[in-house]
N, C-alpha and C. Protein backbone atom coordinates (compact mmCIF):
# COMPACT_ATOMS: atom_id res chain seq x y z
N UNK A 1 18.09 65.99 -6.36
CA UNK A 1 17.00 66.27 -7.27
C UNK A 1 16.20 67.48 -6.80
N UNK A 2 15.64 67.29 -5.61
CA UNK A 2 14.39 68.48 -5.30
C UNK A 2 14.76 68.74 -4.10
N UNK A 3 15.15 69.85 -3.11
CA UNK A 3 14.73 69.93 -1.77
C UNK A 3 12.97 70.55 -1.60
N UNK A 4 13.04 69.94 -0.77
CA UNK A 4 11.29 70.06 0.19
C UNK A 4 11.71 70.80 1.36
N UNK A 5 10.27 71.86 0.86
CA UNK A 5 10.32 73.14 2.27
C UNK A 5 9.11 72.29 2.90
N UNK A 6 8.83 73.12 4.05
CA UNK A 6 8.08 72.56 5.09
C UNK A 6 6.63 72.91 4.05
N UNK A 7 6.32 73.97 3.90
CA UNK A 7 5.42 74.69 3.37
C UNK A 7 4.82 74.28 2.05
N UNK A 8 5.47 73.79 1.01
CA UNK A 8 5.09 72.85 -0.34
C UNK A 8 4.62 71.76 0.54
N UNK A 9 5.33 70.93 1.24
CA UNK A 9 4.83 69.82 1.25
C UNK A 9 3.17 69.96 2.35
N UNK A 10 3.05 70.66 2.82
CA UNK A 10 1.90 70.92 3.76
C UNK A 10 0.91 71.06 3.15
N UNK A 11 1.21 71.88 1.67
CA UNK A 11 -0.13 72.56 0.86
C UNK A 11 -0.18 71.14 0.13
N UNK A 12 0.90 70.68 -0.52
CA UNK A 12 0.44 69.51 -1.37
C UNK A 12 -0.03 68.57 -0.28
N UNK A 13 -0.09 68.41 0.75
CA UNK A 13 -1.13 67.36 1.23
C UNK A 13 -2.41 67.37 1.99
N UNK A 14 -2.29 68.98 1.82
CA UNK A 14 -3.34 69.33 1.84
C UNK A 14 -4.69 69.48 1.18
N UNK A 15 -3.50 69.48 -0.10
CA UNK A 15 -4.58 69.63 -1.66
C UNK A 15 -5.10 68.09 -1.70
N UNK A 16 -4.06 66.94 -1.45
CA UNK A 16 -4.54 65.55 -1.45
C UNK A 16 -5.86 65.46 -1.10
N UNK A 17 -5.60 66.18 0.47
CA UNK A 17 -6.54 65.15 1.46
C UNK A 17 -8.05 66.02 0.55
N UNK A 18 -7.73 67.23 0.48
CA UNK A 18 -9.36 68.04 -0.03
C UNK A 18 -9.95 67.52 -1.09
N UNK A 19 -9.00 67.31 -1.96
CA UNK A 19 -9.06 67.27 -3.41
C UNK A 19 -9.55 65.40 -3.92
N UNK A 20 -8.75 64.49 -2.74
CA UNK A 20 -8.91 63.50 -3.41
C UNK A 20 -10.06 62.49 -3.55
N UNK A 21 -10.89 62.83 -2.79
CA UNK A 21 -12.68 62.41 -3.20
C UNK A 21 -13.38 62.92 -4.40
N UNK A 22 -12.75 63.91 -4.55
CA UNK A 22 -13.70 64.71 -5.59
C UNK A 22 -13.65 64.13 -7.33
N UNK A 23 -12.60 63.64 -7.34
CA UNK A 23 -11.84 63.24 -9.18
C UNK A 23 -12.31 62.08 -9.12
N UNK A 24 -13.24 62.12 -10.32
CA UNK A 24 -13.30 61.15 -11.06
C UNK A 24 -12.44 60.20 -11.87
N UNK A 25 -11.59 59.33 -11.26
CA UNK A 25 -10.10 58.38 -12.07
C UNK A 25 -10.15 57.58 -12.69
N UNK A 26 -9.32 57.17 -13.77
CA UNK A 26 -9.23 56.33 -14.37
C UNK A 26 -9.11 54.79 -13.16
N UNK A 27 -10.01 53.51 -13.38
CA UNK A 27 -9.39 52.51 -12.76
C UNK A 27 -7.92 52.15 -12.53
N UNK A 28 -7.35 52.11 -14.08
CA UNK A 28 -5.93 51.70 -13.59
C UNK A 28 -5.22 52.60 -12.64
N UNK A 29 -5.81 53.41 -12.18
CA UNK A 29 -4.70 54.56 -10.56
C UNK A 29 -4.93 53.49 -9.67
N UNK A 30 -5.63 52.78 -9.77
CA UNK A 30 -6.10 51.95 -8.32
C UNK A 30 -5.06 50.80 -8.46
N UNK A 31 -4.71 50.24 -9.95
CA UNK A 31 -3.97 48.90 -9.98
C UNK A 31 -2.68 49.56 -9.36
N UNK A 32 -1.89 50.49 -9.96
CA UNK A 32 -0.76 50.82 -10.02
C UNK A 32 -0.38 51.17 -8.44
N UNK A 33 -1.53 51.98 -7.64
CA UNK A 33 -1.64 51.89 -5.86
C UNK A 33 -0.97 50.62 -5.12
N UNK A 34 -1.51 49.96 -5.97
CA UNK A 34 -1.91 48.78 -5.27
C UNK A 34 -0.37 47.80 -5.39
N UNK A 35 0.26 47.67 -6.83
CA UNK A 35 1.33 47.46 -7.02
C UNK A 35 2.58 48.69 -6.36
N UNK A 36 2.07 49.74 -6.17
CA UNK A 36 3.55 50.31 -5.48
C UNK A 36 3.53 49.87 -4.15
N UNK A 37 2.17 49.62 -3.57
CA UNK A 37 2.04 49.08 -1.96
C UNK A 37 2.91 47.97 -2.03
N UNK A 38 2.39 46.81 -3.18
CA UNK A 38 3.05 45.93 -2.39
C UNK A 38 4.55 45.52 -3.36
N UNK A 39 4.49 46.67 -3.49
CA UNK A 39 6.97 46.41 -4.04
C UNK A 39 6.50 46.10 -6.08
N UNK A 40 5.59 46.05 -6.63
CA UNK A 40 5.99 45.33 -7.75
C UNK A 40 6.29 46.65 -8.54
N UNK A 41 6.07 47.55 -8.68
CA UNK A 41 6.34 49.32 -9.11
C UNK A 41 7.42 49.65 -8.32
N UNK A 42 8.46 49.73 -8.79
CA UNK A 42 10.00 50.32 -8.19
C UNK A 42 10.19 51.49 -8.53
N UNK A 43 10.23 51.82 -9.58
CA UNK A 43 10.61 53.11 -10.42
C UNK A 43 9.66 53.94 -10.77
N UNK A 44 9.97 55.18 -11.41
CA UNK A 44 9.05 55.87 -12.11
C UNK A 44 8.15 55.59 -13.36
N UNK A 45 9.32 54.78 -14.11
CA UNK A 45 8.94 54.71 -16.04
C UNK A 45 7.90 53.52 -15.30
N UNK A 46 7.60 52.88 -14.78
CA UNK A 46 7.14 51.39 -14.23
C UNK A 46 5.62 51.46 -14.29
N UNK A 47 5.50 52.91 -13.34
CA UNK A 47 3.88 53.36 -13.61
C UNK A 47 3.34 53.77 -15.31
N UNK A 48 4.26 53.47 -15.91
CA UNK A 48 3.56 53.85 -17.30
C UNK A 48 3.41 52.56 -18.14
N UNK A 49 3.79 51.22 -17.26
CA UNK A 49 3.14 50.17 -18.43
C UNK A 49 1.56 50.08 -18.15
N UNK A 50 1.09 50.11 -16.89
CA UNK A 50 -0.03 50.38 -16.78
C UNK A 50 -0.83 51.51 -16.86
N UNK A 51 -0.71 52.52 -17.13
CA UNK A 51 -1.49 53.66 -17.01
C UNK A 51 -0.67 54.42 -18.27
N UNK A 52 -1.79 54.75 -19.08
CA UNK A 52 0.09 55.37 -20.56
C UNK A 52 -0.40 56.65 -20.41
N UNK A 53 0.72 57.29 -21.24
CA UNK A 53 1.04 58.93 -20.80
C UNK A 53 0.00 59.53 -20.87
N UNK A 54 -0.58 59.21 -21.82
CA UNK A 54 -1.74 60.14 -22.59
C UNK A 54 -2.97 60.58 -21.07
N UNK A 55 -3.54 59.16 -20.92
CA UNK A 55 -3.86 59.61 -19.97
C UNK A 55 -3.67 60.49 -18.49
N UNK A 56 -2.26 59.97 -18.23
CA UNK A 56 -1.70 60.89 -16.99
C UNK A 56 -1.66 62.31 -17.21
N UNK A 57 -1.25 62.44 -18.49
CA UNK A 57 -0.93 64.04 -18.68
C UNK A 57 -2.11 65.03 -18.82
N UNK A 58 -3.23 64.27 -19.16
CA UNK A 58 -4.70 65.00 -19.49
C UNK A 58 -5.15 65.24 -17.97
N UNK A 59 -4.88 64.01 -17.20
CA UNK A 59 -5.74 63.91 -15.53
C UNK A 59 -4.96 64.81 -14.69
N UNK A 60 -3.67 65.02 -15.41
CA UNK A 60 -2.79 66.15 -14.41
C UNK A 60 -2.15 67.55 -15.17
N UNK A 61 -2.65 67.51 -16.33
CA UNK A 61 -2.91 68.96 -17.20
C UNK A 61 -1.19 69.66 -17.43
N UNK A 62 -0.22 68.63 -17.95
CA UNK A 62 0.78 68.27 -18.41
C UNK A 62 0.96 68.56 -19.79
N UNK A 63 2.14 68.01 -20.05
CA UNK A 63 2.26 67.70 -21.40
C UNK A 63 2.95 66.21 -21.87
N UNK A 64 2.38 65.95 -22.62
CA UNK A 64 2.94 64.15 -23.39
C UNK A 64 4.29 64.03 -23.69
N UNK A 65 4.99 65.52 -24.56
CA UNK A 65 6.22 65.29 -24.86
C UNK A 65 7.23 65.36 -23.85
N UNK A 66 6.89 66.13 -22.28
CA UNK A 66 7.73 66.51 -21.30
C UNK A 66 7.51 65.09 -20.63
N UNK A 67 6.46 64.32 -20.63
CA UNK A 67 6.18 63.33 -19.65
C UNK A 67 6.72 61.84 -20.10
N UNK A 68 6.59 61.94 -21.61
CA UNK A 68 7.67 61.46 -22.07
C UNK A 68 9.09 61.64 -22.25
N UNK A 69 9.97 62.52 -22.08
CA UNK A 69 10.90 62.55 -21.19
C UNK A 69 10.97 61.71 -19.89
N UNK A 70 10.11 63.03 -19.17
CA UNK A 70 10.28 62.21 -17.66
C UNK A 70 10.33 61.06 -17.32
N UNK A 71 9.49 59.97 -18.54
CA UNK A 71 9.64 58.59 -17.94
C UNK A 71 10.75 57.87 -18.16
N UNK A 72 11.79 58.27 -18.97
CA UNK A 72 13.15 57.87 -19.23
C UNK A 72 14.18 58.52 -18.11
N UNK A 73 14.02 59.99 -17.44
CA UNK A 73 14.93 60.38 -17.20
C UNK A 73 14.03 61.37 -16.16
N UNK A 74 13.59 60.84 -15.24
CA UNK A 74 13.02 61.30 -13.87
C UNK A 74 13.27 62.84 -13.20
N UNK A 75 14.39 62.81 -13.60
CA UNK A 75 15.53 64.21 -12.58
C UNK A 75 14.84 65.54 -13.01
N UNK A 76 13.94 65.69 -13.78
CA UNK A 76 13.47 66.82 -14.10
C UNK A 76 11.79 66.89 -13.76
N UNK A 77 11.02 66.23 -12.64
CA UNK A 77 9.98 65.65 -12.43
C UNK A 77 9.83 66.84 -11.41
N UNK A 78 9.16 67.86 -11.74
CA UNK A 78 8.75 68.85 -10.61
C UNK A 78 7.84 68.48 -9.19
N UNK A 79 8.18 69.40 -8.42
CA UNK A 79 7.33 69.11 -7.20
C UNK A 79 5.88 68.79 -7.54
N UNK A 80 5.16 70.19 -8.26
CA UNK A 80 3.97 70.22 -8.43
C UNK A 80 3.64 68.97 -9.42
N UNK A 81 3.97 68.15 -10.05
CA UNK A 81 3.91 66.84 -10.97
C UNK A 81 3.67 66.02 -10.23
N UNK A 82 4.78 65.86 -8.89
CA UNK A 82 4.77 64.82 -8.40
C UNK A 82 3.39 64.68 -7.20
N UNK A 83 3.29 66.53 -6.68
CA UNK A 83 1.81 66.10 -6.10
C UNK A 83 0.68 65.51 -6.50
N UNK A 84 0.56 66.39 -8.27
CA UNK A 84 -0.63 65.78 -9.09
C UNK A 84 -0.62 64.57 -9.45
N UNK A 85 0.45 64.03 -9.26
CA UNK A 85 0.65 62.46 -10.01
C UNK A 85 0.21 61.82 -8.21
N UNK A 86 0.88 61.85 -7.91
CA UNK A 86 0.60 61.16 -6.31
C UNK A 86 -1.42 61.09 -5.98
N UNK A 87 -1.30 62.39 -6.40
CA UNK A 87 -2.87 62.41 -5.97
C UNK A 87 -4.35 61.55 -6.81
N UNK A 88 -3.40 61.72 -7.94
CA UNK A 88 -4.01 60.51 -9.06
C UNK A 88 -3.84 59.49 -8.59
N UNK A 89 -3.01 58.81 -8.34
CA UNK A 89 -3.07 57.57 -7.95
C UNK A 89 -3.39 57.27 -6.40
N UNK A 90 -3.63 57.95 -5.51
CA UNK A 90 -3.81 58.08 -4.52
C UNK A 90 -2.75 57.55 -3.61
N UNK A 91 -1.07 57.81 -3.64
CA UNK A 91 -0.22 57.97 -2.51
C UNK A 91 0.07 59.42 -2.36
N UNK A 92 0.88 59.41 -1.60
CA UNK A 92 1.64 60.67 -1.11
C UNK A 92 2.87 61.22 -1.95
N UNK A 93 2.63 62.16 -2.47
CA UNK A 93 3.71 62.51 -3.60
C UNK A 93 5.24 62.08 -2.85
N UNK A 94 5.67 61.97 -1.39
CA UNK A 94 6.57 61.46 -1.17
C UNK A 94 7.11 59.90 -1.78
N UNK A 95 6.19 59.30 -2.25
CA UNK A 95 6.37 57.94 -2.95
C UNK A 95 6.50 57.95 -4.61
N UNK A 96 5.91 59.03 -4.61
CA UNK A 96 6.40 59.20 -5.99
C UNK A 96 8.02 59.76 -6.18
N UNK A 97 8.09 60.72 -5.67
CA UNK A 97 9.68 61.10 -5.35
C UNK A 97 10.54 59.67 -5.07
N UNK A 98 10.14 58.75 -4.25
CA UNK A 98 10.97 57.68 -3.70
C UNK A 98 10.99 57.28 -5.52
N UNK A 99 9.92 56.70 -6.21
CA UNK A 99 10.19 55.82 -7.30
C UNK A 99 11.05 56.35 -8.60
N UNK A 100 11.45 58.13 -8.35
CA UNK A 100 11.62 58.84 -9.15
C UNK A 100 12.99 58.99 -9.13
N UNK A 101 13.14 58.85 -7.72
CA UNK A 101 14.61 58.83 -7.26
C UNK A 101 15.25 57.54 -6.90
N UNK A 102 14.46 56.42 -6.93
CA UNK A 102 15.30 54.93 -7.33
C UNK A 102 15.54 54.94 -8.69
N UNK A 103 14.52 55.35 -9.60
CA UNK A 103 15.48 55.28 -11.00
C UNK A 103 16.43 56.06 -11.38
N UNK A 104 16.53 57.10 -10.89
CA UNK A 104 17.03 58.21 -11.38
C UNK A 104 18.99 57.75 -10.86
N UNK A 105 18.96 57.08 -9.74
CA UNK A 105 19.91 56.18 -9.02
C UNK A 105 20.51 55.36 -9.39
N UNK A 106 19.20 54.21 -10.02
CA UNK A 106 19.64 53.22 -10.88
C UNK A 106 20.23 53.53 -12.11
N UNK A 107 19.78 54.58 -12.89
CA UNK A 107 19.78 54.75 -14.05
C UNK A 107 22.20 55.55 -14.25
N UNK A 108 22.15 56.62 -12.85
CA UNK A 108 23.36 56.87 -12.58
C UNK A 108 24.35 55.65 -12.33
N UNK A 109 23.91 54.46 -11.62
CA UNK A 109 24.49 53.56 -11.22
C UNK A 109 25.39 52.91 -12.99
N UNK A 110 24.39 52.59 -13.87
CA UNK A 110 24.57 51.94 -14.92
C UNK A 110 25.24 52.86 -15.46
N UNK A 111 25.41 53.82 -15.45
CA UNK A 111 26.11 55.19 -16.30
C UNK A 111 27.53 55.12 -15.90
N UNK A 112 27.72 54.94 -14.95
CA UNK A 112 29.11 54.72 -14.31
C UNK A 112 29.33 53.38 -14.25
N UNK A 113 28.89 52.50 -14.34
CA UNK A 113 29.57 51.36 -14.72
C UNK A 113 30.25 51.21 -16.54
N UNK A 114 29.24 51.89 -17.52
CA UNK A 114 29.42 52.11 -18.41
C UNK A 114 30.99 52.75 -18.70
N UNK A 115 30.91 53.74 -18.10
CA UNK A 115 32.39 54.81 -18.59
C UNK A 115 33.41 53.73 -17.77
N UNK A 116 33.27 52.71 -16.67
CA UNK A 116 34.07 52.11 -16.51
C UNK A 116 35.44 51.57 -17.09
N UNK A 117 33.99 50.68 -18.43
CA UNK A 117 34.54 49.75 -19.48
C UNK A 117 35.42 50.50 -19.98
């Protein structure tokens, strides 16, 4: 999906640590935290029963129709998305990548079982 230079990932957690007192968030970033901590959020599309696009895409200055994509089909989820999304919810865009890239896995897994049949 993405390689990570030393240098993106330094600035994006850098931008976290500066940036993430300052935003005013929607509550539900806190539920969805809280569910990827403890395992019930696996995937990417997962964070959108709780928190819907509309909002994510306004708090991270997106777009609805690309983000809708993305929540079906992850593999096109840019670095800079995944910092702003991480930082919204307050993990480390590395966890967002993890949930982006279990579906994106899962989703290949079922694809090839498919052409099996």
């Amino acid at each position: 999906m993405h390689d990570f230079n030393i240098s993106t990932l330094l600035i994006c957690r850098l931008k976290f640590y500066f940036d993430f007192n300052r935003m005013v968030k929607d509550k539900r970033y806190k539920v969805v935290k809280k569910m990827i901590e403890t395992g019930e959020i696996v995937e990417f599309s997962q964070i959108f029963d709780y928190i819907p696009v509309r909002v994510v895409v306004d708090d991270i200055k997106s777009s609805s129709r690309r983000f809708s994509r993305l929540k079906i089909s992850p593999d096109e989820l840019e670095l800079q998305e995944m910092c702003s999304l991480g930082k919204q919810i307050g993990v480390d865009m590395d966890v967002i990548y993890a949930l982006s890239k279990k579906q994106f896995l899962s989703t290949e897994v079922k694809v090839a079982k498919k052409k099996k049949k």
